[in-house]
Protein backbone atom coordinates (compact mmCIF):
# COMPACT_ATOMS: atom_id res chain seq x y z
CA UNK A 1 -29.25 120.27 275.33
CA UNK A 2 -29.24 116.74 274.84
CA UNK A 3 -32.43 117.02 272.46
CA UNK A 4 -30.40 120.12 270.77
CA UNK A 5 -27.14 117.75 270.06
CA UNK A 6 -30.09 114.76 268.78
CA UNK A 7 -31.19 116.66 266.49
CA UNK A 8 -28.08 118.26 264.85
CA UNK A 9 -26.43 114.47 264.77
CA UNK A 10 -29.55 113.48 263.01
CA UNK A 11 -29.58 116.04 260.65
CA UNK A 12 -26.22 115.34 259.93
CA UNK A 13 -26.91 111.48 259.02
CA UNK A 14 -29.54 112.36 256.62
CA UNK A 15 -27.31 115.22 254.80
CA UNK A 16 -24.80 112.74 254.37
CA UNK A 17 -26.69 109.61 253.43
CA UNK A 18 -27.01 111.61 250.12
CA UNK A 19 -23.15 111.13 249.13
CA UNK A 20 -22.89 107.40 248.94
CA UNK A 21 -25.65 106.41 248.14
CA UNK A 22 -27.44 106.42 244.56
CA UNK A 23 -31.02 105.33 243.40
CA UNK A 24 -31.39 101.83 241.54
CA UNK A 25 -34.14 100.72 239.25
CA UNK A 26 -35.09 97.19 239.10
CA UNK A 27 -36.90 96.20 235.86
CA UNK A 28 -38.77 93.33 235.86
CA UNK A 29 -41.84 92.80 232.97
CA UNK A 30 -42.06 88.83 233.64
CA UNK A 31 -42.55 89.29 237.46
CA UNK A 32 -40.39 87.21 238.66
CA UNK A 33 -39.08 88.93 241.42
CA UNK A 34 -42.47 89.77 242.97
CA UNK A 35 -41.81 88.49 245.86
CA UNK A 36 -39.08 91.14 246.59
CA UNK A 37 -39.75 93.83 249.59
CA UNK A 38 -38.43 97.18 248.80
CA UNK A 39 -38.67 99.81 251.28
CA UNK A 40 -39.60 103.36 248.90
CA UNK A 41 -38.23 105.57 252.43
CA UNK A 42 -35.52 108.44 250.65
CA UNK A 43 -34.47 108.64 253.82
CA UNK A 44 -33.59 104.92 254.33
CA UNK A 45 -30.88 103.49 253.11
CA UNK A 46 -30.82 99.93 251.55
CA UNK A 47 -27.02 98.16 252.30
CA UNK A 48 -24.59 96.78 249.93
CA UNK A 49 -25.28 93.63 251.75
CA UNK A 50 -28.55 93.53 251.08
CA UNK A 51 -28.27 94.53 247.62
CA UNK A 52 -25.93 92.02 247.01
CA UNK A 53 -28.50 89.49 247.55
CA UNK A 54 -30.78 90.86 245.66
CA UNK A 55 -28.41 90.67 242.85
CA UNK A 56 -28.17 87.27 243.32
CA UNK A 57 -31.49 86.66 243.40
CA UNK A 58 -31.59 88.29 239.90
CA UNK A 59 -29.04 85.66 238.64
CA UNK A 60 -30.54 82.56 239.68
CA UNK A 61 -34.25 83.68 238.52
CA UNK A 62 -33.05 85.18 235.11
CA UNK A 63 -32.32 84.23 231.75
CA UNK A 64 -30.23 87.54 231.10
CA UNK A 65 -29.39 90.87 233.26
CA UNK A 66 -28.74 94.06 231.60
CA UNK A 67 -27.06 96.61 233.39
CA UNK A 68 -27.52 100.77 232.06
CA UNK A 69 -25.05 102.83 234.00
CA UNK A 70 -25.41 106.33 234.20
CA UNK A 71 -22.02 108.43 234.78
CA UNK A 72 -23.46 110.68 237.55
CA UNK A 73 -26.73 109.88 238.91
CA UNK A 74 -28.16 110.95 241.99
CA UNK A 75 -31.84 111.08 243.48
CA UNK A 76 -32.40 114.54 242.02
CA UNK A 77 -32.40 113.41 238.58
CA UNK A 78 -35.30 111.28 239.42
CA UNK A 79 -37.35 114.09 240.61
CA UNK A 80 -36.04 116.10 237.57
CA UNK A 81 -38.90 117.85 235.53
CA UNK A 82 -39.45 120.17 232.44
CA UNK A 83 -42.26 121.45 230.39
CA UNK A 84 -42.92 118.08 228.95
CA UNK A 85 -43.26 116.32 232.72
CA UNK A 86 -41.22 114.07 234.28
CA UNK A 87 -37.84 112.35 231.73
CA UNK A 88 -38.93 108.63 232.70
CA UNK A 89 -41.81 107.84 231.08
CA UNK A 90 -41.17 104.63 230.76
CA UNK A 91 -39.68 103.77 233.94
CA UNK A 92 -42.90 105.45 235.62
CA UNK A 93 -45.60 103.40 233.66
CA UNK A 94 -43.48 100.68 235.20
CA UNK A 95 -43.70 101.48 238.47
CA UNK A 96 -47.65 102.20 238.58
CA UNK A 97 -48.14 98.54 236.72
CA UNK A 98 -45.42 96.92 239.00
CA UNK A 99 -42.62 96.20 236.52
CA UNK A 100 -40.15 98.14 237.69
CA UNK A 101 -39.48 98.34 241.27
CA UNK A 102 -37.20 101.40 243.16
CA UNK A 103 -34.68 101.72 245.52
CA UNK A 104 -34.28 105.43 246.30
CA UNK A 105 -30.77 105.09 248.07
CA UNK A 106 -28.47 102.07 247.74
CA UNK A 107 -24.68 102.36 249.00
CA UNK A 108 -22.25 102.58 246.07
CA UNK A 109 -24.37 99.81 243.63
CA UNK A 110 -22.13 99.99 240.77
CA UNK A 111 -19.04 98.70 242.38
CA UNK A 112 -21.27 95.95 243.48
CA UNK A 113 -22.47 95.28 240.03
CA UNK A 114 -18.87 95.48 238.52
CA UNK A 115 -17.51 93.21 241.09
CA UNK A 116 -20.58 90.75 240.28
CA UNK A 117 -20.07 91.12 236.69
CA UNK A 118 -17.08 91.37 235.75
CA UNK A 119 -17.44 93.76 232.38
CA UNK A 120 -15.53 91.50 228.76
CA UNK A 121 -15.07 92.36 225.75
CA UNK A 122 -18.21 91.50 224.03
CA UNK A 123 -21.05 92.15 226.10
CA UNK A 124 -20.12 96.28 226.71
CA UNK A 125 -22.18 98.61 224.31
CA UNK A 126 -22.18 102.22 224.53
CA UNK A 127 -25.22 103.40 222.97
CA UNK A 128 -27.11 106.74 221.85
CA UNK A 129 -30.07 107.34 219.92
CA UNK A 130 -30.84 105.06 217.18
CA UNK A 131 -28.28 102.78 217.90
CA UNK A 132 -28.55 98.93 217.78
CA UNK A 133 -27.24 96.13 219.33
CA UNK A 134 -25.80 94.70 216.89
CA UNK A 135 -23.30 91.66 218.06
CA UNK A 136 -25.85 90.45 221.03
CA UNK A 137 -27.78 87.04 219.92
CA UNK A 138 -29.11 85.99 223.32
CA UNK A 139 -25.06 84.26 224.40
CA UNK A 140 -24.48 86.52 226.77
CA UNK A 141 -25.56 86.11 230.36
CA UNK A 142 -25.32 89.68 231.43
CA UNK A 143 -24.77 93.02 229.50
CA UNK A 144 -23.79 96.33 229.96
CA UNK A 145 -24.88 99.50 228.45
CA UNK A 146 -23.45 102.65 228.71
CA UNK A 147 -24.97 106.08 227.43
CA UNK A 148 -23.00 108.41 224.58
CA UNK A 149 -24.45 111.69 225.24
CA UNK A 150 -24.15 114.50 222.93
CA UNK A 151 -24.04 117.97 223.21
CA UNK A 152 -26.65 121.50 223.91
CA UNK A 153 -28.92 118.84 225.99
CA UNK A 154 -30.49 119.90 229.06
CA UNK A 155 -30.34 116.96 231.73
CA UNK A 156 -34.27 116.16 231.26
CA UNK A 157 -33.79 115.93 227.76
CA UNK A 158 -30.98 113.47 228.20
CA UNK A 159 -32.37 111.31 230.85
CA UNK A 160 -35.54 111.32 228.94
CA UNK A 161 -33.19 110.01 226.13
CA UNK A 162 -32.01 107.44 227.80
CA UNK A 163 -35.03 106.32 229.36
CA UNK A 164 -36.10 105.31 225.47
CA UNK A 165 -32.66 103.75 225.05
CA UNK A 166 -33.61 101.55 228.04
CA UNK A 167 -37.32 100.60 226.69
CA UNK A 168 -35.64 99.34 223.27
CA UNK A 169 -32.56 97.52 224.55
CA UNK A 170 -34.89 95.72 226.49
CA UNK A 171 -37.20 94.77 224.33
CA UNK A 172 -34.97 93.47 222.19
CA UNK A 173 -33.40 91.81 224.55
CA UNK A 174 -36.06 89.99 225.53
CA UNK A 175 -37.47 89.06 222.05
CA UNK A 176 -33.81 86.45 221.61
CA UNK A 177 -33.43 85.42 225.17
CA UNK A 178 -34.93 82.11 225.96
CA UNK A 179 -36.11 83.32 229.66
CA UNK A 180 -37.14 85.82 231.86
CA UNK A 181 -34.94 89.71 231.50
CA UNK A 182 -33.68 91.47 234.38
CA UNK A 183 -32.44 95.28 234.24
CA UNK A 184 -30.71 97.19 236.78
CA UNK A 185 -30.21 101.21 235.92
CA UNK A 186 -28.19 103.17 238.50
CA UNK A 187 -25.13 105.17 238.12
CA UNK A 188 -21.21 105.39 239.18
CA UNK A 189 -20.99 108.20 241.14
CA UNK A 190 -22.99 110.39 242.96
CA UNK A 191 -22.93 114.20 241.87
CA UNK A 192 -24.32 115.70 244.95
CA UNK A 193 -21.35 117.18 247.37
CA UNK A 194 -21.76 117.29 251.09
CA UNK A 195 -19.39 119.23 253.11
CA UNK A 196 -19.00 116.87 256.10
CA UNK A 197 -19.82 117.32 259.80
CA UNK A 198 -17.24 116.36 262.07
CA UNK A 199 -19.96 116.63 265.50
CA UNK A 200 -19.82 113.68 268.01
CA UNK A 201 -21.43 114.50 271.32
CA UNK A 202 -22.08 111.23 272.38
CA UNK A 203 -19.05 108.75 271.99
CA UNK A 204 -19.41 106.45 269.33
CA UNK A 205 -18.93 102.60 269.62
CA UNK A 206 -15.82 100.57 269.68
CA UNK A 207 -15.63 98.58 266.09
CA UNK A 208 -16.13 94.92 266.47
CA UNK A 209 -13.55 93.05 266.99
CA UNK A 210 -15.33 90.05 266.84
CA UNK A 211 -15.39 90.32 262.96
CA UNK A 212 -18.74 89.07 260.55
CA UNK A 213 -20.36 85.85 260.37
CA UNK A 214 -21.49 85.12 257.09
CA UNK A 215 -23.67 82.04 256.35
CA UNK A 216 -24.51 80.61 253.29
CA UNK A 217 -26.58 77.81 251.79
CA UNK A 218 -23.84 75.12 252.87
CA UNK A 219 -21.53 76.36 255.58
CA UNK A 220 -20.38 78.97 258.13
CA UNK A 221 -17.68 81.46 258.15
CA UNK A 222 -16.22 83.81 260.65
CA UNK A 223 -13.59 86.42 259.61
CA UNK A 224 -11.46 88.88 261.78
CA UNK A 225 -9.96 91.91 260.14
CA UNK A 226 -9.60 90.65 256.15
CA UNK A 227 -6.22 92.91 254.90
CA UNK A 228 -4.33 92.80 251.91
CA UNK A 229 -0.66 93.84 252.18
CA UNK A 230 2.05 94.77 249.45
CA UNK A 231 5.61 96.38 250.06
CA UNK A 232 4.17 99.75 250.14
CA UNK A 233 0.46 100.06 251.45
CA UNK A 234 -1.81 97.92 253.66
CA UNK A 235 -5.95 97.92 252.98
CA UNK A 236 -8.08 96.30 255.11
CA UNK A 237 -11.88 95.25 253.98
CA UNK A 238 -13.95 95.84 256.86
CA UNK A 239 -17.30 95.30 254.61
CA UNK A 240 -18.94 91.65 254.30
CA UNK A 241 -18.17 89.70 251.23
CA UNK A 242 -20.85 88.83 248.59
CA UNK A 243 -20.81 85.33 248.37
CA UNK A 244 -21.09 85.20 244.60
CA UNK A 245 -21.34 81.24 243.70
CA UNK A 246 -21.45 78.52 245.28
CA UNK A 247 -21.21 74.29 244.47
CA UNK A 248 -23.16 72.15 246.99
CA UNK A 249 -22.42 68.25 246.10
CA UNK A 250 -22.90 64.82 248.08
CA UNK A 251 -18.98 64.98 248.12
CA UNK A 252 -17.87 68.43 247.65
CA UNK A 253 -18.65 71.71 248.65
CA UNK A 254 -17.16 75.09 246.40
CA UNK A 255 -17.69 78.46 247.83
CA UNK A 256 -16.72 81.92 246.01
CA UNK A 257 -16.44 85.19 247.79
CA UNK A 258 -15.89 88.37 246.30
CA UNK A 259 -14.36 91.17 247.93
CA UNK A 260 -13.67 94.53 246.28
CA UNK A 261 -9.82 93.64 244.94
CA UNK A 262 -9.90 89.96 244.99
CA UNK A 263 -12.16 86.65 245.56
CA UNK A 264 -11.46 83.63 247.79
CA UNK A 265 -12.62 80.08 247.30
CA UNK A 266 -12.95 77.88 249.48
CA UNK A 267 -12.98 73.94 248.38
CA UNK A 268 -14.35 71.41 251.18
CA UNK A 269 -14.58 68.05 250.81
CA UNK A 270 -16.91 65.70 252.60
CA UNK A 271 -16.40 61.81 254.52
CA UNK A 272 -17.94 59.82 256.43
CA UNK A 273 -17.50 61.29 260.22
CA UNK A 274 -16.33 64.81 259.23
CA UNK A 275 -15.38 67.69 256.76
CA UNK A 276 -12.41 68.78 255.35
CA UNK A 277 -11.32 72.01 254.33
CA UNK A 278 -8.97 71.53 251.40
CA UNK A 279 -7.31 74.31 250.27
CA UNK A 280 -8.29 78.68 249.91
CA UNK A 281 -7.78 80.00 246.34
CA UNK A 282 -6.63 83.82 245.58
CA UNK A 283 -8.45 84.91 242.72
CA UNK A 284 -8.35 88.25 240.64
CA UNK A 285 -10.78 89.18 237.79
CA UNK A 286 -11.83 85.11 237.59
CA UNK A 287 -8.33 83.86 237.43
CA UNK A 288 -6.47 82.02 239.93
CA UNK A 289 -3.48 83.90 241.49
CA UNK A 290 -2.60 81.75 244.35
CA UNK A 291 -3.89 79.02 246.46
CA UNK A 292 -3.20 77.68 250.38
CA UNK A 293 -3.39 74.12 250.39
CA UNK A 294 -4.82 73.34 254.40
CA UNK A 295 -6.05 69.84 255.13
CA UNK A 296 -7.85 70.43 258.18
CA UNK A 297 -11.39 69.59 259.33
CA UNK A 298 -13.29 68.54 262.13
CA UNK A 299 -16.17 65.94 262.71
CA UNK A 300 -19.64 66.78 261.44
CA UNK A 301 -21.53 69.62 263.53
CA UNK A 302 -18.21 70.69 264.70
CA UNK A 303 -16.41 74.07 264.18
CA UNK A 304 -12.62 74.59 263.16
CA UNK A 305 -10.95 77.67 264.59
CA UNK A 306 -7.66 79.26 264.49
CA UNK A 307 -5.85 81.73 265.92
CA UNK A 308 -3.28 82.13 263.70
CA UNK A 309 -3.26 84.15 260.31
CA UNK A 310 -4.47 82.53 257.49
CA UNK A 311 -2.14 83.59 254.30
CA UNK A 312 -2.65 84.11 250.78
CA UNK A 313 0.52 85.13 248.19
CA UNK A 314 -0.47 86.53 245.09
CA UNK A 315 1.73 85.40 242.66
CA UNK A 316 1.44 87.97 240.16
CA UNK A 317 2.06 91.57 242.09
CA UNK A 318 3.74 89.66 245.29
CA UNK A 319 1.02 91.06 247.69
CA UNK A 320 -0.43 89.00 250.46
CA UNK A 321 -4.25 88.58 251.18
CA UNK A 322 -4.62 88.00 254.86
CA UNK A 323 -7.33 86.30 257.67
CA UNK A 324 -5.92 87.31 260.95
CA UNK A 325 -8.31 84.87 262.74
CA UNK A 326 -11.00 82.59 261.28
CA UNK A 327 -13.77 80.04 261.80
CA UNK A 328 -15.68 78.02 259.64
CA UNK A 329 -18.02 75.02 259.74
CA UNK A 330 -19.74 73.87 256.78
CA UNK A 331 -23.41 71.60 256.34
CA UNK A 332 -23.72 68.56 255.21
CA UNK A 333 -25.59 67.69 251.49
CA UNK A 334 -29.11 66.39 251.78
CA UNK A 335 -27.75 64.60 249.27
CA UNK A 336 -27.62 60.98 249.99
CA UNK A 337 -28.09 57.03 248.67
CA UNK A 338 -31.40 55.31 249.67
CA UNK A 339 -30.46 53.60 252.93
CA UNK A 340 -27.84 55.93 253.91
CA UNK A 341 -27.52 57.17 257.61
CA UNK A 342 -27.14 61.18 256.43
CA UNK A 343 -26.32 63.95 258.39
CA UNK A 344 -28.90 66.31 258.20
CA UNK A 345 -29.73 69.96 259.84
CA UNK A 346 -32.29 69.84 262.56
CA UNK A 347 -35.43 70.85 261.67
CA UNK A 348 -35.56 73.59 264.25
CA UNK A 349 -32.72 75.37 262.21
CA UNK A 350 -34.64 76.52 259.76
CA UNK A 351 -37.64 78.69 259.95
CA UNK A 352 -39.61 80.29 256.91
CA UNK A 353 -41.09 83.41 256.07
CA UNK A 354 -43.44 84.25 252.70
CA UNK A 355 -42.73 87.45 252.77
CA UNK A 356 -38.84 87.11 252.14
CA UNK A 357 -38.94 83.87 250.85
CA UNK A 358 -35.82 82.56 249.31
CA UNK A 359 -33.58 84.70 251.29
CA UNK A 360 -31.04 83.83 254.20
CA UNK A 361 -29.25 86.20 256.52
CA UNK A 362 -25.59 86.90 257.50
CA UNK A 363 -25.32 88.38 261.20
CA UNK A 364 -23.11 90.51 262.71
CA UNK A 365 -21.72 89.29 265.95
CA UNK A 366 -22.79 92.81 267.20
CA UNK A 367 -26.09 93.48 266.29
CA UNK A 368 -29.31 92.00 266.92
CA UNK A 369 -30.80 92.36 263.17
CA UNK A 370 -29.71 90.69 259.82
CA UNK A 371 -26.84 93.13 258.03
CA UNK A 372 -27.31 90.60 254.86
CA UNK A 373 -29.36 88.41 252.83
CA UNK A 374 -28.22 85.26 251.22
CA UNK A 375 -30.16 83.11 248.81
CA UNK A 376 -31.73 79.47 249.53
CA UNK A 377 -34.80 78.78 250.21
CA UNK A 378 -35.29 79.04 253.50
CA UNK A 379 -34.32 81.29 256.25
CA UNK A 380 -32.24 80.54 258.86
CA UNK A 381 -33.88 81.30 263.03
CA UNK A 382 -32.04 83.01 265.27
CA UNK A 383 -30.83 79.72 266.41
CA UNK A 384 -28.73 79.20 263.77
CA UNK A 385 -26.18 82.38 264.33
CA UNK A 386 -23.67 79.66 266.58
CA UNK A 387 -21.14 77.51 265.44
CA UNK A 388 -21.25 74.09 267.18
CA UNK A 389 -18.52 72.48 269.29
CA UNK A 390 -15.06 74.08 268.11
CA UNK A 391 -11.85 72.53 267.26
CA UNK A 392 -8.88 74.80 267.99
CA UNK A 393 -5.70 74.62 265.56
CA UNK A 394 -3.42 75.25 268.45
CA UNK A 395 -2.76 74.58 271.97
CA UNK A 396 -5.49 75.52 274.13
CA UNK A 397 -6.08 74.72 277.65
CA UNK A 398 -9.66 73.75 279.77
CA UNK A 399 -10.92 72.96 282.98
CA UNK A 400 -10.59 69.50 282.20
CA UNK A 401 -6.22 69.71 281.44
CA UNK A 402 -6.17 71.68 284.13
CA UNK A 403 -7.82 69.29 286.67
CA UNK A 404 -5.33 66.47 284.88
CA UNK A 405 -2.31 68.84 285.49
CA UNK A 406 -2.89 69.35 289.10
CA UNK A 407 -4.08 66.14 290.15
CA UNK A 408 -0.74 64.71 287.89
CA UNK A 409 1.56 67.32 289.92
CA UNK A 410 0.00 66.01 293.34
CA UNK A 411 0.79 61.97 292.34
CA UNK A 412 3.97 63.40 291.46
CA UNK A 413 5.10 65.03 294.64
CA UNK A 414 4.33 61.91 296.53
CA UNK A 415 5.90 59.64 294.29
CA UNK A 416 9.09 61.81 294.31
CA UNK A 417 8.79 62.11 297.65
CA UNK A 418 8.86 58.73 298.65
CA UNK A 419 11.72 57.37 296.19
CA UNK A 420 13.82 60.37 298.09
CA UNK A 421 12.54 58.85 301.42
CA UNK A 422 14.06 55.10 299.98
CA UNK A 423 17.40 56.76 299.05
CA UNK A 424 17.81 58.21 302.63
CA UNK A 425 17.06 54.90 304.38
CA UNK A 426 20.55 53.91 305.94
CA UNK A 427 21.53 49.87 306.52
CA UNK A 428 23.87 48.46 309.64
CA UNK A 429 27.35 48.21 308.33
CA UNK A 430 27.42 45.17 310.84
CA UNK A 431 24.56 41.99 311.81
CA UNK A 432 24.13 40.22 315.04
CA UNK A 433 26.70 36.76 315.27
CA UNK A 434 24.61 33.47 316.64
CA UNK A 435 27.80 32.05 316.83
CA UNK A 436 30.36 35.01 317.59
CA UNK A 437 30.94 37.45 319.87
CA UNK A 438 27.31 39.38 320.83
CA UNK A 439 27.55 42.89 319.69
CA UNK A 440 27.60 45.53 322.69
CA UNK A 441 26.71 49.04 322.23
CA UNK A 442 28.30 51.17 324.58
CA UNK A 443 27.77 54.51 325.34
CA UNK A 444 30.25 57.10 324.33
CA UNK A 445 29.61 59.54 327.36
C-alpha cells in the first residue's frame, strides 16, 4: 500500500513539474560560460535560485545579454517536428558544437529575467521576418526581443521562424558590441494545463520558520517571513531574493536585493572595531520609494539580531514592506593600506571547487544542500552557514544575569535583614549612677 501511495505521489510531482516550469536556452558562441554545469534531466527541475545566479554570472562575464521571449513556450515545442525536421536548426548546431547550452525545466524564468532587467524604452524590439534593429549601436547593456507572428502558420513553421530571427539578432549584435554576447530564449507562460492532484498520504512538513540565510560576497543575512502590507491585501514572499548588485569598498559596503514587487538595499559602513548598518532603502522599478535610517552594528565577526519588525513605508502607494525578524553580519574588505592590521576571513572559510567555480551558495536553515548560488570566486564550506557571536537589539537574559540576579537578591536579603535587626535593637531609658542611688530591679511577682 505504501509502495501504491509512492508511486501515485510521484507521479503526481512529475505531472505537475510541467506547469511552472519552462525550458531556457543559453547561447553562448565566445564560451565564456563553459564552466557552467547544466543538468539535461526533463524530469529535474533547475530553481529560480539557481537560475538567478546563473543570470548573474551572465552579467558580470558579458559585454551584452539579449533576451527572446516567446509568449507561450513549453517543452513540447522543443520536441516539435514537421516534414522539414526539427524548427531549431540553429539552436541544435549549437548544442552539438557547445554554444548553446539547455535547461529543459526552469521555474517561471521570465519573471526572473524581468525583475533582473528591468525592460525601458529603448532597448524593447518586437521583431518578425526581415526586420532590423535599427536604433541598437552596441549602448545598451541588455535587450529584449519579442516575436510578431503572423497568421496561417503552423507552430513549426513559426518557431522555425524565430529560430532565424534569433541567429541574425545575434549576429549583429555581436558584430557592434565590444565583448563577449549572451542570449537567453525562454518564454512567459507555460501552455501546458495540469489538472491538479490534491493526494497527501504521508503528512507533509511544517514550513520553516526559521526563514533563509542568504550569503553573499560581503555579508550575511537572515530573514523571517518578508510581507508587504497595504490597506486592503497582505502578500508575503516566501521565495529567496536574488541579490542583484552589490558594492564591496575598504569603507563601504552596498547590497541590492530584488524581490518580485520591490528591492531593498542595504548600505553598511565600515570602522575600525566594528560594522555599521546604516540605513534599508525601499526601491520600486530602480527608484527609491522609502528608506529606514538604523545606526546599529556590532564589532567585527559579530552578528546583529532583532526581534522586532523591521519597517519599510512606501511613500508613493502608502504600503509597508516588512522583516518580522532579521539577522545580518557582514565581511570585512580585503581591502587594506600596507601596514594595516585587517580583518580578514579565515582561511578555513572558504573552500573551492573547479567544477562550479565562481559560484557561492545560500542555505536554507532546513536543508542540508545549497537552494542557491551566488557569484564570487570562491565557494563558501559548510562551515560558513553560522553567524558568529550575536548582538541582540533588545533585552535578553543568560546564565550569566541570571547568576548576577540571584547572587544580588541573596546580598540583598542579608543586608535588609540586618539593618531591620539594627532598627529593633532597644536602649535603657536609664544608666547605672557611681554617685547616686544604685539601681534595684525588683521583681514584679
Amino acid at each position: 500500500m505504501f509502495l501504491m501511495y509512492f508511486i501515485i505521489v510521484l507521479s503526481a510531482k512529475v505531472n505537475l513539474a510541467h506547469k511552472d516550469t519552462i525550458p531556457v536556452f543559453l547561447i553562448d558562441h565566445e564560451g565564456v560560460m563553459d564552466h557552467l554545469f547544466v543538468n539535461t534531466n526533463p524530469f529535474i527541475k533547475t530553481s529560480t535560485t539557481y537560475f538567478a545566479n546563473v543570470v548573474r554570472e551572465a552579467i558580470k562575464l558579458s559585454e551584452v545579454v539579449i533576451l527572446f521571449v516567446e509568449e507561450l513556450f513549453c517543452i513540447e515545442d522543443v520536441s516539435t517536428k514537421d516534414k522539414l525536421g526539427t524548427p531549431y536548426l540553429h539552436l541544435r548546431k549549437g548544442i552539438q558544437e557547445s554554444k548553446v547550452k539547455y535547461f529543459p525545466g526552469v521555474v517561471e524564468p521570465y519573471k526572473l529575467l524581468y525583475q533582473v532587467f528591468r525592460p525601458q524604452q529603448f532597448n524593447v524590439y518586437h521583431l518578425s521576418s526581415g526586420a532590423k534593429l535599427q536604433t541598437f549601436d552596441g549602448r545598451f547593456k541588455y535587450i529584449y526581443v519579442f516575436f510578431h507572428d503572423g497568421v496561417n502558420e503552423t507552430r513549426a513553421e513559426m518557431l522555425r521562424r524565430h529560430d532565424l530571427i534569433m541567429t541574425e539578432v545575434y549576429f549583429v549584435v555581436r558584430q557592434l558590441a565590444n565583448g563577449p554576447v549572451l542570449a537567453f530564449y525562454t518564454g512567459k507562460v507555460n501552455p501546458v494545463e495540469i489538472e491538479k492532484l490534491y493526494f497527501f498520504p504521508i503528512s507533509p512538513s511544517p514550513p520553516a520558520r526559521n526563514g533563509v540565510t542568504i550569503e553573499t560576497d560581503g555579508a550575511l543575512f537572515r530573514f523571517t517571513e518578508v510581507y508587504m502590507a497595504t490597506q486592503t491585501r497582505r502578500a508575503t514572499f516566501n521565495q529567496l531574493p536574488a541579490v542583484t548588485d552589490e558594492t564591496w569598498t575598504r569603507e563601504k559596503l552596498v547590497t541590492k536585493m530584488a524581490y518580485t514587487d520591490f528591492d531593498l538595499l542595504f548600505n553598511f559602513s565600515f570602522q575600525k572595531d566594528g560594522w555599521l548598518l546604516e540605513s534599508v532603502a525601499l526601491l520600486e522599478g530602480g527608484e527609491e520609494v522609502g528608506r529606514t535610517e538604523m545606526a546599529v552594528g556590532a564589532p567585527w565577526r559579530w552578528a546583529y539580531y532583532c526581534g522586532e519588525p523591521l519597517v519599510l513605508l512606501n511613500s508613493r502607494d502608502g504600503s509597508a514592506v516588512t522583516i518580522e525578524q532579521y539577522k545580518i553580519q557582514p565581511f570585512k574588505s580585503d581591502l587594506c593600506y600596507p601596514g594595516e592590521d585587517c580583518y580578514k576571513q579565515p582561511l578555513r572559510r572558504w573552500s573551492t571547487t573547479r567544477s562550479m567555480r565562481n559560484l557561492a551558495r545560500i542555505y536554507d536553515n532546513n536543508s542540508q544542500g545549497p537552494v542557491i548560488a551566488r557569484g564570487g570566486d570562491k565557494i563558501p564550506s559548510d562551515e560558513s552557514k553560522g553567524f558568529g557571536k550575536t548582538v541582540n537589539c533588545g533585552p535578553y537574559f543568560n546564565i550569566h544575569i541570571l547568576s548576577a540576579f540571584f547572587i544580588t537578591g541573596i546580598c540583598l536579603i542579608v543586608l535588609i535583614y540586618g539593618v531591620v535587626s539594627l532598627y529593633n535593637c532597644a536602649s535603657n531609658d536609664r544608666f547605672d549612677d557611681p554617685y547616686g542611688r544604685p539601681l534595684v530591679m525588683t521583681d514584679q511577682h
